[in-house]
C-alpha atoms as a PDB file:
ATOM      1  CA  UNK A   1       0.000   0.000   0.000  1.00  0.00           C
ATOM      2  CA  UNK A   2       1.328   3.268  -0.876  1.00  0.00           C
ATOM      3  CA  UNK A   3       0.585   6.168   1.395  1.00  0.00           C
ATOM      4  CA  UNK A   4       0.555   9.827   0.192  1.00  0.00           C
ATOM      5  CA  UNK A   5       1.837  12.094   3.132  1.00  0.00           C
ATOM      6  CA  UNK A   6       0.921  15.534   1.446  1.00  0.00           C
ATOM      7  CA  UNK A   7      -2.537  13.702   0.727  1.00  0.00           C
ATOM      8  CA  UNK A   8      -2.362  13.171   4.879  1.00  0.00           C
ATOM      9  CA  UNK A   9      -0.512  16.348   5.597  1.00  0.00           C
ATOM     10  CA  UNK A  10      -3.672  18.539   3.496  1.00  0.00           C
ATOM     11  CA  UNK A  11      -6.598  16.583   5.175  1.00  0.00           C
ATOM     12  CA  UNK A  12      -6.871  18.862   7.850  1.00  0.00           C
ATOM     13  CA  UNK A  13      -7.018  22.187   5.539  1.00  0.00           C
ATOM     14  CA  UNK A  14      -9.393  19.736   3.101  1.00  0.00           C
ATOM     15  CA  UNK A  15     -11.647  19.526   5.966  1.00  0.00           C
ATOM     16  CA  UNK A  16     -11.845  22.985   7.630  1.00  0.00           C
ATOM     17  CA  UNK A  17     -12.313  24.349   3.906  1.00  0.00           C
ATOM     18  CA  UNK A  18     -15.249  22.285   3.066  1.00  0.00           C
ATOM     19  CA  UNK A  19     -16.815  22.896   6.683  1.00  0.00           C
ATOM     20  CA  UNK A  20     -16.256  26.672   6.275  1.00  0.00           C
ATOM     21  CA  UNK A  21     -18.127  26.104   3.171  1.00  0.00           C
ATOM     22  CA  UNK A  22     -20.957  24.810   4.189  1.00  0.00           C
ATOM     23  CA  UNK A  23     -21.487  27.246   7.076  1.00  0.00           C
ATOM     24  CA  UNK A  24     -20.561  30.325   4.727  1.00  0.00           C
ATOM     25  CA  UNK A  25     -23.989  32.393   3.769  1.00  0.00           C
ATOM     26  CA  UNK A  26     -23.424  32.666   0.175  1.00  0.00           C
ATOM     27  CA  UNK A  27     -24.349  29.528  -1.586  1.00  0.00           C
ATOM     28  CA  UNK A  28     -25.591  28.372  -4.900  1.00  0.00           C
ATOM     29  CA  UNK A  29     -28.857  30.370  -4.144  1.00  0.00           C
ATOM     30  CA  UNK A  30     -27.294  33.651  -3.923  1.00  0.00           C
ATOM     31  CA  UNK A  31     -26.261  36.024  -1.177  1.00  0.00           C
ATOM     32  CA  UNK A  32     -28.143  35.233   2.601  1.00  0.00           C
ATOM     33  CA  UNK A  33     -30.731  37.816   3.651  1.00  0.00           C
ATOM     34  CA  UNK A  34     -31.550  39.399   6.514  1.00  0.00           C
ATOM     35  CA  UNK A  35     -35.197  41.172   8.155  1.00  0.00           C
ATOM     36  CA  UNK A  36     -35.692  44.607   9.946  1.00  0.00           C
ATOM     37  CA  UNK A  37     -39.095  43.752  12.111  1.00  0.00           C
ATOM     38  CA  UNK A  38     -40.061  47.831  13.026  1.00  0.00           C
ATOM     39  CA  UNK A  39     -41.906  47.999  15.862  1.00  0.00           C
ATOM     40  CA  UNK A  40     -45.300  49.876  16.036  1.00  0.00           C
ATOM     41  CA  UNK A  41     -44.881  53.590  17.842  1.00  0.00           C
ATOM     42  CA  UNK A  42     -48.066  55.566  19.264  1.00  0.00           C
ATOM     43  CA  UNK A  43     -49.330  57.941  16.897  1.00  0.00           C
ATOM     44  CA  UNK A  44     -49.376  60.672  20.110  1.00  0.00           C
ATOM     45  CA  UNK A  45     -46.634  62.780  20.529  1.00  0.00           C
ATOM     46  CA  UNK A  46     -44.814  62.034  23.154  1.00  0.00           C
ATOM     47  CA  UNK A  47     -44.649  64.428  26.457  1.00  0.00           C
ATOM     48  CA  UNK A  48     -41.336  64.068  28.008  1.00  0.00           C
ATOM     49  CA  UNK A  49     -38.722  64.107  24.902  1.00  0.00           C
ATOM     50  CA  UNK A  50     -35.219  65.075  25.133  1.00  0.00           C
ATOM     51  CA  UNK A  51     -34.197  67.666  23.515  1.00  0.00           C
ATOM     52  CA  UNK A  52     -32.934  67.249  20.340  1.00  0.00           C
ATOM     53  CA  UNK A  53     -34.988  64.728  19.292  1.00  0.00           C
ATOM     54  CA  UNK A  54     -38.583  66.057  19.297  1.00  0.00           C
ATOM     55  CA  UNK A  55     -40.080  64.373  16.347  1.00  0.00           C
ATOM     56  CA  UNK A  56     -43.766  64.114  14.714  1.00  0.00           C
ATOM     57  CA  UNK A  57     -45.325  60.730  15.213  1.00  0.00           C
ATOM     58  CA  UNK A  58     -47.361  61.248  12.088  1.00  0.00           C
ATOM     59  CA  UNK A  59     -44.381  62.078   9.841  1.00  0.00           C
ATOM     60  CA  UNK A  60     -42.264  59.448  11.452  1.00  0.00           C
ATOM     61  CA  UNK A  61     -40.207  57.499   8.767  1.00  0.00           C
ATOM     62  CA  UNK A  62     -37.268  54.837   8.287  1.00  0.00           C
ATOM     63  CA  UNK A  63     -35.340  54.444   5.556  1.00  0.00           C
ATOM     64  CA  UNK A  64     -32.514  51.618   5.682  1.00  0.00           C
ATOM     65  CA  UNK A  65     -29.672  52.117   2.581  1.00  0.00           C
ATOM     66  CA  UNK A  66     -30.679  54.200  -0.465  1.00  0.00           C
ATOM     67  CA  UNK A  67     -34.505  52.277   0.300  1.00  0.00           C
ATOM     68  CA  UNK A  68     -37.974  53.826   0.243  1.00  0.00           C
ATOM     69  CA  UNK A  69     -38.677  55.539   2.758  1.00  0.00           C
ATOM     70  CA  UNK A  70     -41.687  54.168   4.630  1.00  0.00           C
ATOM     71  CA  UNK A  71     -44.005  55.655   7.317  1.00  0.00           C
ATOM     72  CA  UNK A  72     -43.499  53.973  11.181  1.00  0.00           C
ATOM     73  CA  UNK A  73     -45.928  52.252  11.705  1.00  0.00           C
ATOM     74  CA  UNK A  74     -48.406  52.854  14.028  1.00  0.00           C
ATOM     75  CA  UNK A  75     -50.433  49.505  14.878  1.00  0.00           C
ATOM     76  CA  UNK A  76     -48.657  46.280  13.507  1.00  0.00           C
ATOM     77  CA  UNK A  77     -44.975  45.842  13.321  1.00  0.00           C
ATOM     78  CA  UNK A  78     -43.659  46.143   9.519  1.00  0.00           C
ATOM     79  CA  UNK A  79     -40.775  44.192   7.932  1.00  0.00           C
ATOM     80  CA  UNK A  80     -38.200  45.148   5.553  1.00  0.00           C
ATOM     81  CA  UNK A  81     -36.276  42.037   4.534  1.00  0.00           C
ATOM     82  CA  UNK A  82     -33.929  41.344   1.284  1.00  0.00           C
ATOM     83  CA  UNK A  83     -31.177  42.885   3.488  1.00  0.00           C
ATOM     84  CA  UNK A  84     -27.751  41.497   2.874  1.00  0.00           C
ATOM     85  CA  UNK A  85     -26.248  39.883   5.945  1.00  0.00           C
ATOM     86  CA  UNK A  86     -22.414  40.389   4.921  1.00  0.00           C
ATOM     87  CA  UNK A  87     -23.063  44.109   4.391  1.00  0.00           C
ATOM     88  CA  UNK A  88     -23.394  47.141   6.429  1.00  0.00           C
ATOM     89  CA  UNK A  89     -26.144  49.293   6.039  1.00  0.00           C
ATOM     90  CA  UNK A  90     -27.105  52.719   6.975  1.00  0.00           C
ATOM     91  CA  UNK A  91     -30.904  53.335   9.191  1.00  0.00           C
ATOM     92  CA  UNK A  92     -32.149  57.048   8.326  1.00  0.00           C
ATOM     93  CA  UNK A  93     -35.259  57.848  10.990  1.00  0.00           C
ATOM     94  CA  UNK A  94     -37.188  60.817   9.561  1.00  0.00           C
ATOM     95  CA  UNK A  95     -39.525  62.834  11.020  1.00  0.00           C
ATOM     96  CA  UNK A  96     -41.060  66.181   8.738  1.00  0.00           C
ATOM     97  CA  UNK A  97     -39.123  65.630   6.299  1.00  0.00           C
ATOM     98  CA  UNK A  98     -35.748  65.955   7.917  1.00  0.00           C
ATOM     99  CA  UNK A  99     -33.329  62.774   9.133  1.00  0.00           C
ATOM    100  CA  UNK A 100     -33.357  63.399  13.183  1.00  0.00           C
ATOM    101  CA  UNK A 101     -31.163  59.956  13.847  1.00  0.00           C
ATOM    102  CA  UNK A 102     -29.083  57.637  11.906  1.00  0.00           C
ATOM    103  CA  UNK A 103     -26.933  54.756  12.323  1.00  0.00           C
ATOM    104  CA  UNK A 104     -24.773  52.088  10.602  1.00  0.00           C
ATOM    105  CA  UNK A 105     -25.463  48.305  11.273  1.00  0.00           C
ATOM    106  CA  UNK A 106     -23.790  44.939  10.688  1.00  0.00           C
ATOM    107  CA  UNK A 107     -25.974  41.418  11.395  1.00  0.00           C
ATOM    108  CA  UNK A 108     -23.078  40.027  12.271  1.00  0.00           C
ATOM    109  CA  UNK A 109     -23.270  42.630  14.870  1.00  0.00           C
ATOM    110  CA  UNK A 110     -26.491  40.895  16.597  1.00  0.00           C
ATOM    111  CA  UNK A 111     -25.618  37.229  15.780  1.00  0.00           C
ATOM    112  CA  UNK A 112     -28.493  37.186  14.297  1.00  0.00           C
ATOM    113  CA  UNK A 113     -30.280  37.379  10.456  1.00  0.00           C
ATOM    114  CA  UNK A 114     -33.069  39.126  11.765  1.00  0.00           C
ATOM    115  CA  UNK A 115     -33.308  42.415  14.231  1.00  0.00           C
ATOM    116  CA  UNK A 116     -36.077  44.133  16.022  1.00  0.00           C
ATOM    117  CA  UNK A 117     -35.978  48.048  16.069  1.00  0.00           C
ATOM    118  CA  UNK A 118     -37.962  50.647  18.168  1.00  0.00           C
ATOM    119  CA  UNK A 119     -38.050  54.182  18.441  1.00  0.00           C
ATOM    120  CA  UNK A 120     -38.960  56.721  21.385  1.00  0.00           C
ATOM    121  CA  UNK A 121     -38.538  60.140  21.671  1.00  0.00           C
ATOM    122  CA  UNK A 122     -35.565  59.776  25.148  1.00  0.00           C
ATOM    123  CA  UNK A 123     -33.602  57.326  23.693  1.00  0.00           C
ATOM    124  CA  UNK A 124     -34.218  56.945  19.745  1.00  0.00           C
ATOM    125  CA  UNK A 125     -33.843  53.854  18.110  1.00  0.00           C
ATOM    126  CA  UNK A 126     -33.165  50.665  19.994  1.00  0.00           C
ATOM    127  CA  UNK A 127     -32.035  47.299  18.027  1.00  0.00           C
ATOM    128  CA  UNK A 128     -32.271  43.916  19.622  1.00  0.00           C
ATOM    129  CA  UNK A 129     -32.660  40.310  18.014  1.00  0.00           C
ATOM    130  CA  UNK A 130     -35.917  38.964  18.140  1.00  0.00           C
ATOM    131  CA  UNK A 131     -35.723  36.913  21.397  1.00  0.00           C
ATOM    132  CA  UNK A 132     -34.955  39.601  23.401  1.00  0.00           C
ATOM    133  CA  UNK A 133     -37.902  41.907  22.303  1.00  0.00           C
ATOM    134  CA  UNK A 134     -41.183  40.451  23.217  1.00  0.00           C
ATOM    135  CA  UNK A 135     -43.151  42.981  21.545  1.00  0.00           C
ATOM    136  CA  UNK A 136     -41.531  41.879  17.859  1.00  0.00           C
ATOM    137  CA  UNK A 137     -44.419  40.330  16.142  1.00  0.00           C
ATOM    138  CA  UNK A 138     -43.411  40.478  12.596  1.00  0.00           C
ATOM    139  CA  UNK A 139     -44.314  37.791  10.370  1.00  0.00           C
END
């Protein structure tokens, strides 16, 4: 029997290649996605808002990358998915017309393919992965 030590000595990298492969998000189907669950905010104006980011719940808007820009909702949560989960991207909030807070984000960030966001007038917007926001109901 005749052995082949490089054939021995590359099984390891052989291995580790194929696994990182496999566990690698793009795949013969394209890039892997990510969601964007927004959370519903009250359609009252809030009383006790820091200053600096007073902002009017019925012009309330998000935009995430060059996107449409789409009104917060006010009831149900809304989802923006087709995100791409090896990319940053940039979250615009807009209120009247004018960006009042805006952020970069990673997935890889959150461990996680899908995020929950919320907004309030105090602290702005808060990400968190799903199981760690109870109120995140999107579908």
């Amino acid at each position: 029997m005749i052995v082949n030590i490089r054939a021995i000595r590359s099984l390891p990298l052989v291995m580790a290649f194929s696994i990182s492969f496999l566990l690698h998000p793009v795949r013969a189907g394209g890039q892997a996605r990510g969601s964007v669950c927004v959370g519903s905010n009250s359609a009252i104006r809030p009383t006790g808002v820091s200053p600096g980011q007073m902002y009017n719940p019925a012009t309330l808007s998000v935009r995430i990358d060059k996107g449409k820009v789409v009104l917060w909702p006010h009831k149900d949560c809304l989802k923006i998915e087709g995100l791409e989960i090896t990319q940053r991207h940039l979250l615009i909030v807009i209120s009247d017309g004018k960006p009042i807070q805006s952020f970069w984000f990673r997935f890889a960030d959150y461990k996680s393919s899908e995020l929950c966001i919320s907004f309030d007038g105090y602290q702005g917007v808060q990400v968190q992965v799903p199981k760690e926001a109870r109120w995140c109901k999107c579908k």
